[in-house]
Protein backbone atom coordinates (compact mmCIF):
# COMPACT_ATOMS: atom_id res chain seq x y z
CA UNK A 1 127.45 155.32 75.52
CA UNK A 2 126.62 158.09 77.96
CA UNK A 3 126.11 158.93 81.63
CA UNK A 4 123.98 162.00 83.23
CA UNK A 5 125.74 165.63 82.81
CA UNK A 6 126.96 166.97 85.86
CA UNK A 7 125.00 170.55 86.19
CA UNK A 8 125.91 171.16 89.78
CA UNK A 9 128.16 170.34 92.70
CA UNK A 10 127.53 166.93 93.91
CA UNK A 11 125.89 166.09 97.07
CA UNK A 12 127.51 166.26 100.24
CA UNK A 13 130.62 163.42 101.31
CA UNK A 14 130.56 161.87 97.65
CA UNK A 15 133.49 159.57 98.45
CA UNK A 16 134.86 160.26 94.83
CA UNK A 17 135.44 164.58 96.35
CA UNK A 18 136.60 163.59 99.63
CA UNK A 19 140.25 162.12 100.67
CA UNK A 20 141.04 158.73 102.64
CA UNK A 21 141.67 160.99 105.44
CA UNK A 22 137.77 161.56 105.88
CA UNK A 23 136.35 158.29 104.24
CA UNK A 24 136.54 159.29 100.52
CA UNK A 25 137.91 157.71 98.15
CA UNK A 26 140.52 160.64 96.73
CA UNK A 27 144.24 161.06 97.57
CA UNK A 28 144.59 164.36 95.79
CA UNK A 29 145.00 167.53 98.06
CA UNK A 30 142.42 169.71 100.01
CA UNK A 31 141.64 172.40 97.38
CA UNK A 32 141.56 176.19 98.09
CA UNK A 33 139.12 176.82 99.89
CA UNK A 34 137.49 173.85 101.18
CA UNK A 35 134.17 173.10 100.57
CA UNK A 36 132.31 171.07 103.57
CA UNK A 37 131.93 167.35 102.48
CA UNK A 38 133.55 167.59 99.10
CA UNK A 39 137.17 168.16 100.72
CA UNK A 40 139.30 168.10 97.52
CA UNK A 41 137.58 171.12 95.63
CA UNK A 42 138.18 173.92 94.94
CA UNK A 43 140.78 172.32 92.37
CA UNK A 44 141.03 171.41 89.42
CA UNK A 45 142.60 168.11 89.67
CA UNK A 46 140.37 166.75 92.42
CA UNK A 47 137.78 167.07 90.57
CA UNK A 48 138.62 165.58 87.11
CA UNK A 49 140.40 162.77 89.13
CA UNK A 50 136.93 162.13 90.92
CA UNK A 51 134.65 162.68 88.04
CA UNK A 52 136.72 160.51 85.81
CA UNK A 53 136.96 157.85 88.28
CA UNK A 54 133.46 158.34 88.74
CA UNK A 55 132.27 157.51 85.38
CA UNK A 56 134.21 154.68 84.97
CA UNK A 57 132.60 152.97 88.32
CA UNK A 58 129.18 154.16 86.54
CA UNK A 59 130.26 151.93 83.95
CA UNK A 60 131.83 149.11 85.34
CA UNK A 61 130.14 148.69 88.50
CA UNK A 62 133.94 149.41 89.32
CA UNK A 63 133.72 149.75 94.04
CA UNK A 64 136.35 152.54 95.39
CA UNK A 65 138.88 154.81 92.99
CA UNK A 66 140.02 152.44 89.79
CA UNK A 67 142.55 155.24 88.98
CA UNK A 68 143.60 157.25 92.25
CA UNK A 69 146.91 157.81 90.48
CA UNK A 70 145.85 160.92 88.55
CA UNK A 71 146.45 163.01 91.68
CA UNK A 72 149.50 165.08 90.10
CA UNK A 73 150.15 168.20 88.93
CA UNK A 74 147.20 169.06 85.96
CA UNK A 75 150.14 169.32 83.03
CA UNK A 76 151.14 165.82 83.68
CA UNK A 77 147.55 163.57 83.70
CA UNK A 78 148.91 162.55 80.31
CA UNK A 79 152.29 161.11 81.29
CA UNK A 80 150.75 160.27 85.01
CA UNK A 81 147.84 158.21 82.79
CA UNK A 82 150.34 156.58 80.53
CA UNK A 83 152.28 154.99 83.62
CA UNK A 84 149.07 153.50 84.24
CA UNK A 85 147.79 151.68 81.70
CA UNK A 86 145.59 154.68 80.18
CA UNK A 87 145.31 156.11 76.42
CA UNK A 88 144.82 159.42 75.55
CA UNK A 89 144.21 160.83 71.87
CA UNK A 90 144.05 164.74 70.61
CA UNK A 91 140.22 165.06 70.14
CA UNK A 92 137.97 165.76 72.99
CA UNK A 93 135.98 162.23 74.26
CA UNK A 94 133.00 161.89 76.22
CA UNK A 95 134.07 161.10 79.80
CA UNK A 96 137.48 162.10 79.26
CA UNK A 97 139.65 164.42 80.46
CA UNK A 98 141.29 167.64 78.80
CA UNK A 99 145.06 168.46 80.11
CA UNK A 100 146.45 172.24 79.38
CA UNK A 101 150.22 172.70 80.15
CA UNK A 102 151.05 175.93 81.86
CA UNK A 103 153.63 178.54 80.33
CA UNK A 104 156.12 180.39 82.85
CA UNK A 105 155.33 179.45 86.33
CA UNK A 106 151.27 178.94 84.99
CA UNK A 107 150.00 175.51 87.00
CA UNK A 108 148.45 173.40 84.04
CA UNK A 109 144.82 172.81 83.95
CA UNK A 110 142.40 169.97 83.44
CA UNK A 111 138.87 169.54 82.80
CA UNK A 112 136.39 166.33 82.48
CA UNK A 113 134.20 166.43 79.27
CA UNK A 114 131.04 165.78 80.06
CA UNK A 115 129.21 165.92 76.70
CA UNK A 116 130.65 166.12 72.98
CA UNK A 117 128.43 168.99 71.04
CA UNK A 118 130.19 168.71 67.90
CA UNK A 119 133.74 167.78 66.44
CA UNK A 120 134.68 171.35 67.94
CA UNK A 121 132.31 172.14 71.22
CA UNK A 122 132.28 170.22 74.46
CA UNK A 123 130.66 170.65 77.47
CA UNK A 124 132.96 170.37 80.46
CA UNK A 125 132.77 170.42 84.26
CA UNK A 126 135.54 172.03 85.69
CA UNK A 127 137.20 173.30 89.26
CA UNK A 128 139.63 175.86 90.34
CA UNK A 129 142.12 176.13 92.74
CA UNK A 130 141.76 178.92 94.96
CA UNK A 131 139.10 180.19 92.37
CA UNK A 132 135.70 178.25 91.98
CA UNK A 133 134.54 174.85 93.11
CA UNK A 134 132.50 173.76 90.01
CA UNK A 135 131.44 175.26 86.69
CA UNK A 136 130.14 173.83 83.35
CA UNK A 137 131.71 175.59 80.26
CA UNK A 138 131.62 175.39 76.90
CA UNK A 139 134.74 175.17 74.73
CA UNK A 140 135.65 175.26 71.36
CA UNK A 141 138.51 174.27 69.56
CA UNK A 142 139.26 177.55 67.77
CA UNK A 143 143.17 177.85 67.16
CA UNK A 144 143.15 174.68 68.52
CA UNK A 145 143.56 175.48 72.32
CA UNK A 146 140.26 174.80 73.36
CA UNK A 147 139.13 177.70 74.98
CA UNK A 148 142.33 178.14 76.79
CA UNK A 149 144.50 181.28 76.58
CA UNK A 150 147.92 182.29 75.80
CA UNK A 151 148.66 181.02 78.70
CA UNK A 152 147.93 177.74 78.80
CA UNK A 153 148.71 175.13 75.85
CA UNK A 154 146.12 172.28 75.03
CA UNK A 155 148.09 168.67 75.23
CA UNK A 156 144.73 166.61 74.22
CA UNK A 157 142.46 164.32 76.39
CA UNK A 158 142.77 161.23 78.76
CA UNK A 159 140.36 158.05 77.41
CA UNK A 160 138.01 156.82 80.41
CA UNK A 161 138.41 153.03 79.44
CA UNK A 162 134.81 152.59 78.96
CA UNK A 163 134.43 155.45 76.47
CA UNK A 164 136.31 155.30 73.54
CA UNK A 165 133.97 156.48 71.37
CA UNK A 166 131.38 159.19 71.24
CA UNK A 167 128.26 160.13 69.63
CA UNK A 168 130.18 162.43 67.13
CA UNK A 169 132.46 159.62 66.36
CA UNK A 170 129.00 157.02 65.69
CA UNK A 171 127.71 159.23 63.09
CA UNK A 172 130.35 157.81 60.60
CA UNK A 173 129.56 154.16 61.73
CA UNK A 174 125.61 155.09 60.85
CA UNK A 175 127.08 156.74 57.14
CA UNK A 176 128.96 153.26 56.70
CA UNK A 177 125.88 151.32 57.84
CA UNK A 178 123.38 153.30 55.23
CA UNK A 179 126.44 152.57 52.57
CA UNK A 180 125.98 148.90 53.31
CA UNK A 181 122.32 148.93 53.05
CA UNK A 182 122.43 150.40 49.71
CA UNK A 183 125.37 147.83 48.55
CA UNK A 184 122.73 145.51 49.79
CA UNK A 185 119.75 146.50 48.33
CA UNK A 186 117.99 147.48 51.30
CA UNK A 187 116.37 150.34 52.57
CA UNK A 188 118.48 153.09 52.82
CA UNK A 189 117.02 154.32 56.15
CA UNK A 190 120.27 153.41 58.82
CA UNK A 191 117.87 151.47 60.60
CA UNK A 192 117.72 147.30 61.10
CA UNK A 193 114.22 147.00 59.90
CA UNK A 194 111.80 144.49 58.36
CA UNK A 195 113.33 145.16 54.79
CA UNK A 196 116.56 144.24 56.30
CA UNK A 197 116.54 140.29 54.64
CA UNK A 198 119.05 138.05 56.48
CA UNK A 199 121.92 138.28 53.72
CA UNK A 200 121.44 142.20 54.40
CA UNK A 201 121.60 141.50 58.26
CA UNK A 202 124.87 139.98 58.22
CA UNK A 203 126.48 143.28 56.61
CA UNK A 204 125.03 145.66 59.04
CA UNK A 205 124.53 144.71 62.19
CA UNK A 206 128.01 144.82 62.87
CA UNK A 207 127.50 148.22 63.17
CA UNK A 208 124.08 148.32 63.86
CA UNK A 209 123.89 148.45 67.44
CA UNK A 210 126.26 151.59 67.08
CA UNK A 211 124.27 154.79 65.05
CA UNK A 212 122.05 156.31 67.05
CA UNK A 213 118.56 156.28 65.08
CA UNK A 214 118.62 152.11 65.66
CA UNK A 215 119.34 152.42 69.80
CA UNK A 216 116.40 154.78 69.69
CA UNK A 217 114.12 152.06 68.41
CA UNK A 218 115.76 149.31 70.49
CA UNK A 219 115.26 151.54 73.66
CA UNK A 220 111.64 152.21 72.86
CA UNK A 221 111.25 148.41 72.13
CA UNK A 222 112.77 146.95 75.37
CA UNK A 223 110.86 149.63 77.49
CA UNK A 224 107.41 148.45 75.36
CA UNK A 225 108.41 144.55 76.72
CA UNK A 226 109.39 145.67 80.18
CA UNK A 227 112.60 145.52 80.63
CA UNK A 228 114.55 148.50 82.07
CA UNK A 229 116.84 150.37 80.35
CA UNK A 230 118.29 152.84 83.63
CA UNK A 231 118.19 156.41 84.73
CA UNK A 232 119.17 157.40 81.16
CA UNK A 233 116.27 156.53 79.54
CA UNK A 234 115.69 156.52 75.46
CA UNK A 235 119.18 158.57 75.23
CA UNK A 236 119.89 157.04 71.70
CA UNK A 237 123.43 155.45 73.03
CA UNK A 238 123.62 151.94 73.36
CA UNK A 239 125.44 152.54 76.67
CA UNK A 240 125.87 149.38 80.04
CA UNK A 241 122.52 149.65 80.68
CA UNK A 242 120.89 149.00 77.42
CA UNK A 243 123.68 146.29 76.95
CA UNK A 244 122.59 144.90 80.24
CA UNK A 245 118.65 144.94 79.11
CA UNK A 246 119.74 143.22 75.55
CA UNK A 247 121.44 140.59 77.53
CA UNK A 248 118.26 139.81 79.66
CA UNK A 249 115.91 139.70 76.95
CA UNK A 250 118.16 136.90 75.20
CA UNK A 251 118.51 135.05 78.48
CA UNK A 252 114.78 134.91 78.99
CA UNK A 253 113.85 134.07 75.18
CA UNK A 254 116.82 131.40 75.01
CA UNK A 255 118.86 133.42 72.80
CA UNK A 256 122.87 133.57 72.86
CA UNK A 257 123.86 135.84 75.35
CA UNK A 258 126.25 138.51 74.04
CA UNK A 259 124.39 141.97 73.94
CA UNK A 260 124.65 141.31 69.81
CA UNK A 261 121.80 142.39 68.02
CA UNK A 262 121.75 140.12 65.48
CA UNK A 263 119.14 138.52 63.32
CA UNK A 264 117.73 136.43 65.58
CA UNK A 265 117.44 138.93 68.54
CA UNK A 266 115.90 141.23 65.94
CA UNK A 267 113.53 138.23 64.93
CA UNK A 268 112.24 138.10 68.89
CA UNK A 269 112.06 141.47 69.47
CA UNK A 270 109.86 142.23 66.47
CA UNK A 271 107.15 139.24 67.03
């Protein structure tokens, strides 16, 4: 699944970077300085808290500020995440968020991940009190601080409930899937084709829905019959959009209706 990388500060009285106080959706603090219509920035934790809540409402459909909670101190999203029902996990995620602890009297830091390069490069969006109101960076995992310094130690990432896996994590599922095809005696290709035979379907299509070269040809497919697959376009991740499109196309061909692309989805999509 994935959403559109934030490249720049977001327009104007986005309710997710402006308090209650003003009509927004945020309880975190004013940042340092202000910025006009995005009242919690410059800081750090008003904007993870907003991006990450965010993402989840892109999502979900989720109205409002699921998790307003995460308006503490930066070194304590973990713990604060915990309390509410949240998981976090050491890696970098896609639409998560990175927590540093300070050292001395250092505030912590946090910073939402907007893409997943490889096992050890994200792209982040980040904010600064009293420093900057946005930035994208790049980090890598070197020593294992993630770009941080000697100040700061990396704790690991928050899970946005929708995203609990990333296109770095699907390249094993596609590894697994080719594995099957070859226990099958299919084409070894990662891809739910015509050689696929129905015995062979039942193996991989588990899975299937999951590595990236088969949501390319879905996405291509269900733009060819008209349906609409959102602002993301042919992104190769079979994200709530493409789910939603899968789940039309069964409806309107009589199919079962569970975003499953199984063999008799395949079988309509392919006449």
């Amino acid at each position: 699944m994935s959403f559109p990388v934030q490249k720049k500060l977001p327009a104007k009285n986005n309710k997710y970077y402006n308090t209650t106080g003003v009509g927004g959706y945020s309880h975190c603090i004013v940042g340092k300085p202000t910025q006009s219509g995005l009242n919690v920035l410059d800081n750090c934790v008003g904007w993870a808290c907003g991006r990450f809540n965010e993402i989840y409402s892109y999502f979900t459909g989720y109205k409002g500020m699921k998790y307003y909670q995460l308006n503490c101190n930066a070194e304590d999203f973990i713990k604060r995440g915990k309390n509410i029902g949240l998981k976090s996990r050491a890696e970098p995620i896609c639409g998560g968020i990175m927590v540093w602890e300070g050292k001395g009297k250092k505030a912590g830091h946090v910073a939402f991940v907007e893409h997943r390069n490889t096992k050890t490069s994200v792209l982040t969006s980040e904010s600064g009190y009293n420093s900057f109101a946005f930035m994208n960076k790049t980090r890598t995992k070197g020593n294992g601080n993630w770009g941080a310094n000697s100040d700061y130690k990396y704790l690991g990432c928050l899970i946005n409930p929708p995203l609990t896996k990333d296109s770095v994590d699907l390249v094993a599922d596609l590894q697994t899937n080719m594995n099957k095809q070859w226990n099958c005696g299919l084409a070894v290709d990662g891809h739910f084709g015509t050689m696929c035979t129905k015995e062979g379907m039942k193996h991989i299509l588990s899975l299937g829905v999951k590595a990236p070269i088969m949501v390319e040809w879905l996405q291509k497919r269900l733009l060819e019959l008209g349906y609409s697959i959102g602002k993301c376009g042919v992104d190769k991740s079979f994200g709530y959009d493409t789910l939603a499109a899968v789940k039309k196309f069964q409806k309107d061909h009589g199919l079962k209706v569970d975003g499953r692309v199984g063999s008799a989805t395949y079988k309509a999509l392919t006449e």
